[in-house]
PDB file of N, CA and C in Angstrom:
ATOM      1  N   UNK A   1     -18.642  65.431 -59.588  1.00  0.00           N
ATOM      2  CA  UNK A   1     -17.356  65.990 -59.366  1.00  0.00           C
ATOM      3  C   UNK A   1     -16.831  65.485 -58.036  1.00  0.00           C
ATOM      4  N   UNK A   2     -15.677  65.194 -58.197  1.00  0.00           N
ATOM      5  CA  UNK A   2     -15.025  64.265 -56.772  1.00  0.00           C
ATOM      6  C   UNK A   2     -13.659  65.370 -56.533  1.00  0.00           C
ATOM      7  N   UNK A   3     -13.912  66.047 -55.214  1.00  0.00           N
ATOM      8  CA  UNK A   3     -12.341  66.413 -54.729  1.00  0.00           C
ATOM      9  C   UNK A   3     -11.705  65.718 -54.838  1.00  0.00           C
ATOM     10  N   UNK A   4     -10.237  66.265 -54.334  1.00  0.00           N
ATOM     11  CA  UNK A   4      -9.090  65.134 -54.592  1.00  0.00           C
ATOM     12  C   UNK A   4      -9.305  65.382 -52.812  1.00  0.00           C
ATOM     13  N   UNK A   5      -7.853  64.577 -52.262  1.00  0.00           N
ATOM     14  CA  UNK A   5      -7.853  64.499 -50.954  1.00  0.00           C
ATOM     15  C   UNK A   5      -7.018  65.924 -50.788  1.00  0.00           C
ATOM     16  N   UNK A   6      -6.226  66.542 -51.533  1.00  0.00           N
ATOM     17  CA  UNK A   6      -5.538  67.804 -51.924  1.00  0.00           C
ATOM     18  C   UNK A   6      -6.179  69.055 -51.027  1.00  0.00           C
ATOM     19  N   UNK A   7      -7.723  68.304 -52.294  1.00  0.00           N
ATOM     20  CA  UNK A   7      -8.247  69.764 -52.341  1.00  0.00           C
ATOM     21  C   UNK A   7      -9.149  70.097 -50.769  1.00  0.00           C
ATOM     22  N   UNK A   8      -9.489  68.319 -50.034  1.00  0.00           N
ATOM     23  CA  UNK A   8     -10.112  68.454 -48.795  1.00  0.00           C
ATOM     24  C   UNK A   8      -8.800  68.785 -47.742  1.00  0.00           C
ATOM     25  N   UNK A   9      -8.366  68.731 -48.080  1.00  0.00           N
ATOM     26  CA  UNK A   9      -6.843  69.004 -47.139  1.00  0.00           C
ATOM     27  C   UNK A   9      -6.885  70.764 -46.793  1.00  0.00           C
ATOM     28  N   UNK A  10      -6.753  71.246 -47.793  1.00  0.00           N
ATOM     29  CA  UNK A  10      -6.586  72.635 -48.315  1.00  0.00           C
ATOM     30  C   UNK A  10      -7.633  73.652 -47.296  1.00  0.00           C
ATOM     31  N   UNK A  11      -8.938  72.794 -48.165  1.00  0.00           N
ATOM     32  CA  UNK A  11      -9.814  73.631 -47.266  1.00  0.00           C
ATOM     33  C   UNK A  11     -10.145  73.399 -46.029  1.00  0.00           C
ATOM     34  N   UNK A  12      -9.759  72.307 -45.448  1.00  0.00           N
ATOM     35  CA  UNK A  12      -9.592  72.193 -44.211  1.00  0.00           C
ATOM     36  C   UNK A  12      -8.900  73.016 -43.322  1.00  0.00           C
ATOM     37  N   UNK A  13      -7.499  73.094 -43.995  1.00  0.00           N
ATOM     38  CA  UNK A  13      -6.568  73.987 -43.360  1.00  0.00           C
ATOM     39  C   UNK A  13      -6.822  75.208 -43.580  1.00  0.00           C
ATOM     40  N   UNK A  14      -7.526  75.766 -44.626  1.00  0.00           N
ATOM     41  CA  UNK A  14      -7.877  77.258 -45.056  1.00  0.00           C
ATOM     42  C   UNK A  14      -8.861  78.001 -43.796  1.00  0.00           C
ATOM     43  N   UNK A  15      -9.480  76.353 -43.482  1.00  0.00           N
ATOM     44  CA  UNK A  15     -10.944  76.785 -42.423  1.00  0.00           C
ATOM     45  C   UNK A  15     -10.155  77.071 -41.357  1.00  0.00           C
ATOM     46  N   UNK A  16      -9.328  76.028 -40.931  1.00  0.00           N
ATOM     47  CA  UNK A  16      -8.850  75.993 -39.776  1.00  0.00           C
ATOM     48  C   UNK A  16      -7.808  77.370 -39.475  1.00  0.00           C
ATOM     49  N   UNK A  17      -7.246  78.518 -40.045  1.00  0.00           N
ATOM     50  CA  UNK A  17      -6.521  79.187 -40.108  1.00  0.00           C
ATOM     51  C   UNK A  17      -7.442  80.411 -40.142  1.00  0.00           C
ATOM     52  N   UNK A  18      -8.426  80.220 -40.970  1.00  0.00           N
ATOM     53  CA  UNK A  18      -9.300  81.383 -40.231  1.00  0.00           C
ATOM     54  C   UNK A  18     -10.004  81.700 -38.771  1.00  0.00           C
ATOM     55  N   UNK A  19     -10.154  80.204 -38.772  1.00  0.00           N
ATOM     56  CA  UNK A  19     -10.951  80.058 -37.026  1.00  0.00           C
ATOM     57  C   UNK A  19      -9.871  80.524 -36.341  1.00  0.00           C
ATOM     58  N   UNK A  20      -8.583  80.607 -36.698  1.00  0.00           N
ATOM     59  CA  UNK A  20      -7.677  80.310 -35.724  1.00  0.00           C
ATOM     60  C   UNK A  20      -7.560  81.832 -35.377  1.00  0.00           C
ATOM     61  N   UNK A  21      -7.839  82.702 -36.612  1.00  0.00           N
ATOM     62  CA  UNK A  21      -6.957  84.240 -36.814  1.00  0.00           C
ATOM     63  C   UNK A  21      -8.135  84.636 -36.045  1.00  0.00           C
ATOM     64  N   UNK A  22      -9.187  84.814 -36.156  1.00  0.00           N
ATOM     65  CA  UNK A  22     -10.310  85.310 -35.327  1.00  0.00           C
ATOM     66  C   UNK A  22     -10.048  85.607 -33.789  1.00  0.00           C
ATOM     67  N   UNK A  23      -9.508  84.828 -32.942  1.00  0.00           N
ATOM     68  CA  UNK A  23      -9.414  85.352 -31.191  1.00  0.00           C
ATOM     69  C   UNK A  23      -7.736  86.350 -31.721  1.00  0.00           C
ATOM     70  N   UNK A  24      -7.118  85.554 -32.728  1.00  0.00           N
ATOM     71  CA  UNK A  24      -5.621  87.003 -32.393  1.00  0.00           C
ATOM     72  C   UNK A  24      -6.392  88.342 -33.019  1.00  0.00           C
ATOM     73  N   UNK A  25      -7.140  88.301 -33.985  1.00  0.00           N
ATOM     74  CA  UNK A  25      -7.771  90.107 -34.551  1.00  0.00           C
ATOM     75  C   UNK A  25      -8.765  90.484 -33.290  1.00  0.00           C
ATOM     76  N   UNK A  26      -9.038  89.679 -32.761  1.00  0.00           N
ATOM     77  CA  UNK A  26      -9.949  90.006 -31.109  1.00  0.00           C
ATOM     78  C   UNK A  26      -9.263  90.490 -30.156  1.00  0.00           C
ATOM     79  N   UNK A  27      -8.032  89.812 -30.289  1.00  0.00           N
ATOM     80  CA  UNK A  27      -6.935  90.500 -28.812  1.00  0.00           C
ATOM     81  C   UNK A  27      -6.355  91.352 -29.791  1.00  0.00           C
ATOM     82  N   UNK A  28      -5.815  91.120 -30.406  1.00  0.00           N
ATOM     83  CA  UNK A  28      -5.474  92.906 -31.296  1.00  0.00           C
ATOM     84  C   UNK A  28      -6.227  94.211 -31.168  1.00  0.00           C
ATOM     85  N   UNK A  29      -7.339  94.214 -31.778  1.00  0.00           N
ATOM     86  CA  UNK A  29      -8.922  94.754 -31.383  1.00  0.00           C
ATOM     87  C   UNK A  29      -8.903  95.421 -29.668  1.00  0.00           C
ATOM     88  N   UNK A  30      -8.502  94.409 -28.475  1.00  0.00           N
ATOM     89  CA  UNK A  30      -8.986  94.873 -27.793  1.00  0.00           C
ATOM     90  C   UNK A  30      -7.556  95.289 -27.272  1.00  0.00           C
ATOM     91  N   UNK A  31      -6.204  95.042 -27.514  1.00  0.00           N
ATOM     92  CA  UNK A  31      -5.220  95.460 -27.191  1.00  0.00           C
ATOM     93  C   UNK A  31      -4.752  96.853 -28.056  1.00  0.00           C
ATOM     94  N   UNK A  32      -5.166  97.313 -29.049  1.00  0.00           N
ATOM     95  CA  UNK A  32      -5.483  98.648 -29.387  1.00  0.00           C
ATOM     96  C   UNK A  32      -6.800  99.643 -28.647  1.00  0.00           C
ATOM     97  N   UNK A  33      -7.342  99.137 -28.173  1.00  0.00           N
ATOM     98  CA  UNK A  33      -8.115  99.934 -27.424  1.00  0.00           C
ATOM     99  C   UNK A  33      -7.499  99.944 -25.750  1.00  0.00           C
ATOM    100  N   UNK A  34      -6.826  99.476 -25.197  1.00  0.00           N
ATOM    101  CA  UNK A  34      -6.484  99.361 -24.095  1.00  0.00           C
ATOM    102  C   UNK A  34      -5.356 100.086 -24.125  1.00  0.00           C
ATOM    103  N   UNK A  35      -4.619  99.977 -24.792  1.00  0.00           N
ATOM    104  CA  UNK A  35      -3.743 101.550 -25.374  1.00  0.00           C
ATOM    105  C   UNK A  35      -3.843 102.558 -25.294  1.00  0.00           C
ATOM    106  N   UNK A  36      -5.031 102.809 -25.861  1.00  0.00           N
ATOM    107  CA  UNK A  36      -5.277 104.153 -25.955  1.00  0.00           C
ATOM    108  C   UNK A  36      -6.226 104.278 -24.731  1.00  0.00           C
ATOM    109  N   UNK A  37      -6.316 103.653 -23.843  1.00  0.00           N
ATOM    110  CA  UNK A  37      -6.796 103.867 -22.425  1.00  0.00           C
ATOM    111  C   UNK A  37      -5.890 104.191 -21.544  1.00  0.00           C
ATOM    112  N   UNK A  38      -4.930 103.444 -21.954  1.00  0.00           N
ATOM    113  CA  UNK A  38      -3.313 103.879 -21.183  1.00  0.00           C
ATOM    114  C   UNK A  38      -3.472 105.578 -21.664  1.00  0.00           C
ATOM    115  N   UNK A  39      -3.191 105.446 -22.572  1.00  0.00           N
ATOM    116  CA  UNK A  39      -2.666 107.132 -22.893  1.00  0.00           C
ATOM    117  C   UNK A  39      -3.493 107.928 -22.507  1.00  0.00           C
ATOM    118  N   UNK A  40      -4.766 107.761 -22.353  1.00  0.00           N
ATOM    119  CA  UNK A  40      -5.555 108.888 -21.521  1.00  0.00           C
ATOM    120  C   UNK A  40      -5.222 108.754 -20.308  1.00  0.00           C
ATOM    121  N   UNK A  41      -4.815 107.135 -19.702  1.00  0.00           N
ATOM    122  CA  UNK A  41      -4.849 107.730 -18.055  1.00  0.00           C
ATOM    123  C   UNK A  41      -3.192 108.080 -17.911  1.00  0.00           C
ATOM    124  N   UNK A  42      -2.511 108.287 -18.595  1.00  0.00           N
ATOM    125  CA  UNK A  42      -1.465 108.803 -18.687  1.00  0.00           C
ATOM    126  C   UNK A  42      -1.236 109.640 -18.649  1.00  0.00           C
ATOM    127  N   UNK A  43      -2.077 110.638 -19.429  1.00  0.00           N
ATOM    128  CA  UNK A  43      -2.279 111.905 -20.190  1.00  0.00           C
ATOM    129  C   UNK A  43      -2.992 112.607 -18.581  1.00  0.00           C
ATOM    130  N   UNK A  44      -3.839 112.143 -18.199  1.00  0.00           N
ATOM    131  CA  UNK A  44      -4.302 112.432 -16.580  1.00  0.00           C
ATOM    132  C   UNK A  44      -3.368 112.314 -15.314  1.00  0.00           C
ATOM    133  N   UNK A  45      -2.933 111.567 -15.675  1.00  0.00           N
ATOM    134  CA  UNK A  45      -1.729 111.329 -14.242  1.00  0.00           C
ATOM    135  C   UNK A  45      -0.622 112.311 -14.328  1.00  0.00           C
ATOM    136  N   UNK A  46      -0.088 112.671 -15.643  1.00  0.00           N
ATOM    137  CA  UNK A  46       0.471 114.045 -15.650  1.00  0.00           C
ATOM    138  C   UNK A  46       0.076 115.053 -15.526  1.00  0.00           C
ATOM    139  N   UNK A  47      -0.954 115.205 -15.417  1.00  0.00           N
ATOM    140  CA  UNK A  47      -1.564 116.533 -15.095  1.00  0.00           C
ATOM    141  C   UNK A  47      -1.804 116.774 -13.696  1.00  0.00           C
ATOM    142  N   UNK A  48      -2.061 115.490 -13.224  1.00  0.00           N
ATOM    143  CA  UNK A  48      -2.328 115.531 -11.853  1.00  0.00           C
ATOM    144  C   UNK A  48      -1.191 115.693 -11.421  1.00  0.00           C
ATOM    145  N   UNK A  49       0.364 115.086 -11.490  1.00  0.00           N
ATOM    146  CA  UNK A  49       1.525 115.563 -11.333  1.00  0.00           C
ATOM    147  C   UNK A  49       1.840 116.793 -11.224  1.00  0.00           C
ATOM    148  N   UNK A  50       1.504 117.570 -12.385  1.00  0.00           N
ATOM    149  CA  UNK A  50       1.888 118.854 -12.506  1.00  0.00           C
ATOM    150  C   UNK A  50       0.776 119.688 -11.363  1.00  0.00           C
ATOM    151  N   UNK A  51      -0.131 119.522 -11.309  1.00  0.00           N
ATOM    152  CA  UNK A  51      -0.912 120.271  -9.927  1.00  0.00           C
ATOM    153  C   UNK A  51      -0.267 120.075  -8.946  1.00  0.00           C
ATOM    154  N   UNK A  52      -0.197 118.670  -7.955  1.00  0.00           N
ATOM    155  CA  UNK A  52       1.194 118.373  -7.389  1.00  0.00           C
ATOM    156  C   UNK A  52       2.251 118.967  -7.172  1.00  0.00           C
ATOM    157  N   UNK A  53       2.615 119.539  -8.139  1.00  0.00           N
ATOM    158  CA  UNK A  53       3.959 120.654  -8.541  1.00  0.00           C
ATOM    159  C   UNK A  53       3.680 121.917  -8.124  1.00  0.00           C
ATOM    160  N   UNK A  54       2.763 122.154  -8.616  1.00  0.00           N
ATOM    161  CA  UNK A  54       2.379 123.748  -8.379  1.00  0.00           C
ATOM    162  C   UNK A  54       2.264 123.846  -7.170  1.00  0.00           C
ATOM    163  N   UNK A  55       0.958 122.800  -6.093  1.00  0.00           N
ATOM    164  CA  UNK A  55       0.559 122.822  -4.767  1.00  0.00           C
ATOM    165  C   UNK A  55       2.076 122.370  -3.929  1.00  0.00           C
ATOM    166  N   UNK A  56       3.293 122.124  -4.342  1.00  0.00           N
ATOM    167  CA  UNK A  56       4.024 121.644  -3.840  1.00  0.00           C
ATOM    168  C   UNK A  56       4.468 123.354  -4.059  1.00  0.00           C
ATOM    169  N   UNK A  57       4.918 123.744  -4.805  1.00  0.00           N
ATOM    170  CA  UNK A  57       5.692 125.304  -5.047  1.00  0.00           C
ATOM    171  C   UNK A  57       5.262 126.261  -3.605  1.00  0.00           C
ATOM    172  N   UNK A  58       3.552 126.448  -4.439  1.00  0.00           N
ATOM    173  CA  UNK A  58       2.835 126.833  -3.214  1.00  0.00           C
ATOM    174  C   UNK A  58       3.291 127.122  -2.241  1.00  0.00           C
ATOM    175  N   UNK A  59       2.909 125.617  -1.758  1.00  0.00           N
ATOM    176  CA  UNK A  59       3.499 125.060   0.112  1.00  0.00           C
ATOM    177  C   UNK A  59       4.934 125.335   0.628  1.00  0.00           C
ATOM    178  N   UNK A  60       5.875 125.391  -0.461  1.00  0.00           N
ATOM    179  CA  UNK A  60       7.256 125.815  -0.129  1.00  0.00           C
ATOM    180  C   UNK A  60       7.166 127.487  -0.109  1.00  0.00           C
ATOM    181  N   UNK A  61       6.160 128.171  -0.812  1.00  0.00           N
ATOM    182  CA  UNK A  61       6.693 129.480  -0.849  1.00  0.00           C
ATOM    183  C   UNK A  61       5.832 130.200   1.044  1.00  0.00           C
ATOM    184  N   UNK A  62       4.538 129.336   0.912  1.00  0.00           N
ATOM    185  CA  UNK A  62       4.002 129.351   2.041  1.00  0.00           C
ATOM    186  C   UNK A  62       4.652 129.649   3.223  1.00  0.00           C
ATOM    187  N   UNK A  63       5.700 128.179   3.783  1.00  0.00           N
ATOM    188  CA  UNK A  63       6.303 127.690   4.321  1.00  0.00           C
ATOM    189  C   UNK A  63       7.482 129.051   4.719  1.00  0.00           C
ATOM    190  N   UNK A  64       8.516 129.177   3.086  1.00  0.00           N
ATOM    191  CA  UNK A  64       9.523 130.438   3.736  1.00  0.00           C
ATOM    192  C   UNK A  64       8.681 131.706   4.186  1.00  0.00           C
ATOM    193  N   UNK A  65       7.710 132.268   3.662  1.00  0.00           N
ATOM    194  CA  UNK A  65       7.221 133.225   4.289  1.00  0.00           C
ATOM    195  C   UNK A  65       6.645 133.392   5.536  1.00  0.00           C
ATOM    196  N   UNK A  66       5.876 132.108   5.941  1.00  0.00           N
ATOM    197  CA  UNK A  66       5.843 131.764   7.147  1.00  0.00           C
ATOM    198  C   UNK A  66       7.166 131.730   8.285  1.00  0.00           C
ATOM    199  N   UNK A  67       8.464 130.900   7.501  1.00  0.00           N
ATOM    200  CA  UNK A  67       9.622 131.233   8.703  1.00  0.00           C
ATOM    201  C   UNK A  67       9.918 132.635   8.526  1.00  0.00           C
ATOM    202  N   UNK A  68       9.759 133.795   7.725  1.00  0.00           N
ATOM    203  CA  UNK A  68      10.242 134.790   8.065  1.00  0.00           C
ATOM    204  C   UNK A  68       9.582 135.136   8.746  1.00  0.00           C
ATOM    205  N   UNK A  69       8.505 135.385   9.000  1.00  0.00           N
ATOM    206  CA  UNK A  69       7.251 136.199   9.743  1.00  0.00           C
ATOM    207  C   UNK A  69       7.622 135.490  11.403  1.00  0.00           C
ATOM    208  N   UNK A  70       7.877 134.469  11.454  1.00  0.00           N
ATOM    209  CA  UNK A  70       8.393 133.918  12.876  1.00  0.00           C
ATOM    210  C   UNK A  70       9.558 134.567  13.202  1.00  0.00           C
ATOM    211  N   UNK A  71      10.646 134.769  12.220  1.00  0.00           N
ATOM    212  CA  UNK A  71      11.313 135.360  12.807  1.00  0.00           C
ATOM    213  C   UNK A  71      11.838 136.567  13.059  1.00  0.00           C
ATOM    214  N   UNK A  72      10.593 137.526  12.110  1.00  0.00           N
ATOM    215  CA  UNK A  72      10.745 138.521  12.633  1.00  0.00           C
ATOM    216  C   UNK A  72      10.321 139.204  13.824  1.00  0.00           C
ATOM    217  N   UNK A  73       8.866 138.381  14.020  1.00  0.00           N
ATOM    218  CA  UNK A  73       8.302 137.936  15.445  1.00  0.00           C
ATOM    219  C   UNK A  73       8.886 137.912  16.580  1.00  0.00           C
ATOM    220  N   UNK A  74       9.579 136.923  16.648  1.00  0.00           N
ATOM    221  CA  UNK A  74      10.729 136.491  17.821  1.00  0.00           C
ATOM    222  C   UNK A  74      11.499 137.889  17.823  1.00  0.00           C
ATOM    223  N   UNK A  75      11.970 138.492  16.326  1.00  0.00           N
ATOM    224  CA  UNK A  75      12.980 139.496  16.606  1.00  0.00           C
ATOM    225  C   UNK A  75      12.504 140.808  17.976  1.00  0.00           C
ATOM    226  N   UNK A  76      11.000 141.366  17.436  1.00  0.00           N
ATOM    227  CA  UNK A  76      10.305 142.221  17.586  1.00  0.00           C
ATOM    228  C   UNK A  76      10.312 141.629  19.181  1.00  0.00           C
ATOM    229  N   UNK A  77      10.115 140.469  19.498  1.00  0.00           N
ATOM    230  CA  UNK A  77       9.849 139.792  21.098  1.00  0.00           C
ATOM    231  C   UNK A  77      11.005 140.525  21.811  1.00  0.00           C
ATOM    232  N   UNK A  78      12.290 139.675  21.236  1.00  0.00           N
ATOM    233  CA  UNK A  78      13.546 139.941  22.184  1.00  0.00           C
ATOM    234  C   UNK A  78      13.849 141.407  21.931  1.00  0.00           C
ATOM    235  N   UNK A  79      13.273 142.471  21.077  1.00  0.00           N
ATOM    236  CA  UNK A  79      14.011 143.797  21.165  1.00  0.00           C
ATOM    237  C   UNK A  79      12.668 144.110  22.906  1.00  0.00           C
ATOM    238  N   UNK A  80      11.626 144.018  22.497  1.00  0.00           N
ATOM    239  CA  UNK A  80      10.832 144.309  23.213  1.00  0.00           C
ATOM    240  C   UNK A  80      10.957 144.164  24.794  1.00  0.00           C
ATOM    241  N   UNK A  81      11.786 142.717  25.048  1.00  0.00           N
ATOM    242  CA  UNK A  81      12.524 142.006  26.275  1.00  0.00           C
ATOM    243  C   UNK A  81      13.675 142.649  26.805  1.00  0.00           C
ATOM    244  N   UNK A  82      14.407 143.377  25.878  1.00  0.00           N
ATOM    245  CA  UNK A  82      15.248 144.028  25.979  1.00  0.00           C
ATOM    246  C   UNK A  82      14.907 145.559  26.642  1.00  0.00           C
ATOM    247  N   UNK A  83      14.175 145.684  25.845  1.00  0.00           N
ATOM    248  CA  UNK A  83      13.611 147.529  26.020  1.00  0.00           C
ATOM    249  C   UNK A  83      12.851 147.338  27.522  1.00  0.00           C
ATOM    250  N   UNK A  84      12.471 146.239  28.528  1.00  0.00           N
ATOM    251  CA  UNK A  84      11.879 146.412  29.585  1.00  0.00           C
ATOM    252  C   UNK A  84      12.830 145.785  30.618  1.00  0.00           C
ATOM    253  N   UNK A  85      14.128 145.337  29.846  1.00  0.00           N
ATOM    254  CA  UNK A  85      14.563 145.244  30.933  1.00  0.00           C
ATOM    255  C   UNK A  85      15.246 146.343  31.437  1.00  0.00           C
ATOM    256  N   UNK A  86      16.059 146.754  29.809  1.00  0.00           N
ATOM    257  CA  UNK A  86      17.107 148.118  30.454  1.00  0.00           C
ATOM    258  C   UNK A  86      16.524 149.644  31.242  1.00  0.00           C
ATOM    259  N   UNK A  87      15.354 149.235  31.060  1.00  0.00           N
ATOM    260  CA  UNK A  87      14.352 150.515  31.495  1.00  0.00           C
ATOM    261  C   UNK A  87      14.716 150.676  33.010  1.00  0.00           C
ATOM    262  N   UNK A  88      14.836 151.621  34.035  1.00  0.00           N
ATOM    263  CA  UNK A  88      14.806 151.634  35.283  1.00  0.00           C
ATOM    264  C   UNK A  88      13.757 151.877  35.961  1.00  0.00           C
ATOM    265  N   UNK A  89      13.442 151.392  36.838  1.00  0.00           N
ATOM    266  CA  UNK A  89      12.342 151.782  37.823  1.00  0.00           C
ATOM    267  C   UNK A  89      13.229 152.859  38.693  1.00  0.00           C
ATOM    268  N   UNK A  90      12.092 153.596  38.605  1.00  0.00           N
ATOM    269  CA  UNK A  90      11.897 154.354  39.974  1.00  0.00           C
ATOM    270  C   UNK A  90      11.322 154.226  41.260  1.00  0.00           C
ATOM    271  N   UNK A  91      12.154 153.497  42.430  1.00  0.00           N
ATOM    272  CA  UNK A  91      11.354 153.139  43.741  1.00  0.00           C
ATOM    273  C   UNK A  91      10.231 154.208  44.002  1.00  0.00           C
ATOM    274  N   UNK A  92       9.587 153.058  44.183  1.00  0.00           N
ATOM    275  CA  UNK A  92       8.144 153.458  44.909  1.00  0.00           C
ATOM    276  C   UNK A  92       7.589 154.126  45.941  1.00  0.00           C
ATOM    277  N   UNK A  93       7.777 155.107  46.225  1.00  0.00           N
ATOM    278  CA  UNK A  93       7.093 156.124  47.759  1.00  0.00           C
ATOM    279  C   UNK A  93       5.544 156.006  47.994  1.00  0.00           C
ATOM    280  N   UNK A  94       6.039 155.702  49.371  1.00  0.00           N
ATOM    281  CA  UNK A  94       4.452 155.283  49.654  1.00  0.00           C
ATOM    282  C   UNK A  94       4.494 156.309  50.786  1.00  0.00           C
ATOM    283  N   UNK A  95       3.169 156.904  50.641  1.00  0.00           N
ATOM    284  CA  UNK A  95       3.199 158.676  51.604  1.00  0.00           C
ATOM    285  C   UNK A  95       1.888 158.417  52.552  1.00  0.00           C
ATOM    286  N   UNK A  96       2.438 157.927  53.911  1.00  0.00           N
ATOM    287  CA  UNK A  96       1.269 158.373  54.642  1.00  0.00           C
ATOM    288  C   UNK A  96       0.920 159.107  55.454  1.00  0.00           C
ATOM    289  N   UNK A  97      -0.334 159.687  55.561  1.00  0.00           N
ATOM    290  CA  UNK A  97      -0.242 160.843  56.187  1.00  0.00           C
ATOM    291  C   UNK A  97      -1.355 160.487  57.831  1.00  0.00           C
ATOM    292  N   UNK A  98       0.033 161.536  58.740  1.00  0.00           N
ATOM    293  CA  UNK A  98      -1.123 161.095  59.994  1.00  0.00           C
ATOM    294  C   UNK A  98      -2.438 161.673  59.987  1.00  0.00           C
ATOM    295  N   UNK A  99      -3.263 160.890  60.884  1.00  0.00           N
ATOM    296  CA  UNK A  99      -4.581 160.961  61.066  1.00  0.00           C
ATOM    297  C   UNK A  99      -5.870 160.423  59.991  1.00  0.00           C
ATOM    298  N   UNK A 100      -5.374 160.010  59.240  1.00  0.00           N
ATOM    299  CA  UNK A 100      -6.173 159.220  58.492  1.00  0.00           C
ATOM    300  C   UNK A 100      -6.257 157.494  58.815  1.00  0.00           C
TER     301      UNK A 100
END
């Protein structure tokens, strides 16, 4: 039995088209798995975001309660500054007595 030149043609190219498909189903293969590596670290980086968020809330609610407490502080200072200044002294008598 003798191929034709057809039929060596054919399978030549049949071979050659499989060798060929083999590295693209390999990067396919590994470009579906790298995907879904994205989406987990995706799926992580939002979460870590959202903690972020919260520790950011936090720190802001921190923060105003902290300026009130200063300024009620300061308030409590200057009434206090106030209350020693308007106060009067009473001069001082100093009593000595002879023979001592």
């Amino acid at each position: 039995m003798q191929a034709s030149p057809l039929d060596i043609f054919v399978l030549i190219s049949g071979s050659f088209s499989i060798v060929a498909a083999l590295p693209l189903i390999y990067l396919a293969l590994r470009g579906y798995r790298d995907g879904r590596e994205l989406r987990l670290v995706q799926h992580e980086v939002a979460a870590l975001m959202a903690e972020v968020r919260e520790l950011q809330h936090e720190m802001h609610h921190d923060q105003r309660v902290a300026a009130s407490e200063i300024v009620r502080t300061k308030e409590t200072v200057e009434r206090v500054a106030q209350a020693t200044e308007r106060r009067r002294r009473l001069p001082r008598l100093r009593l000595e007595f002879p023979g001592e």
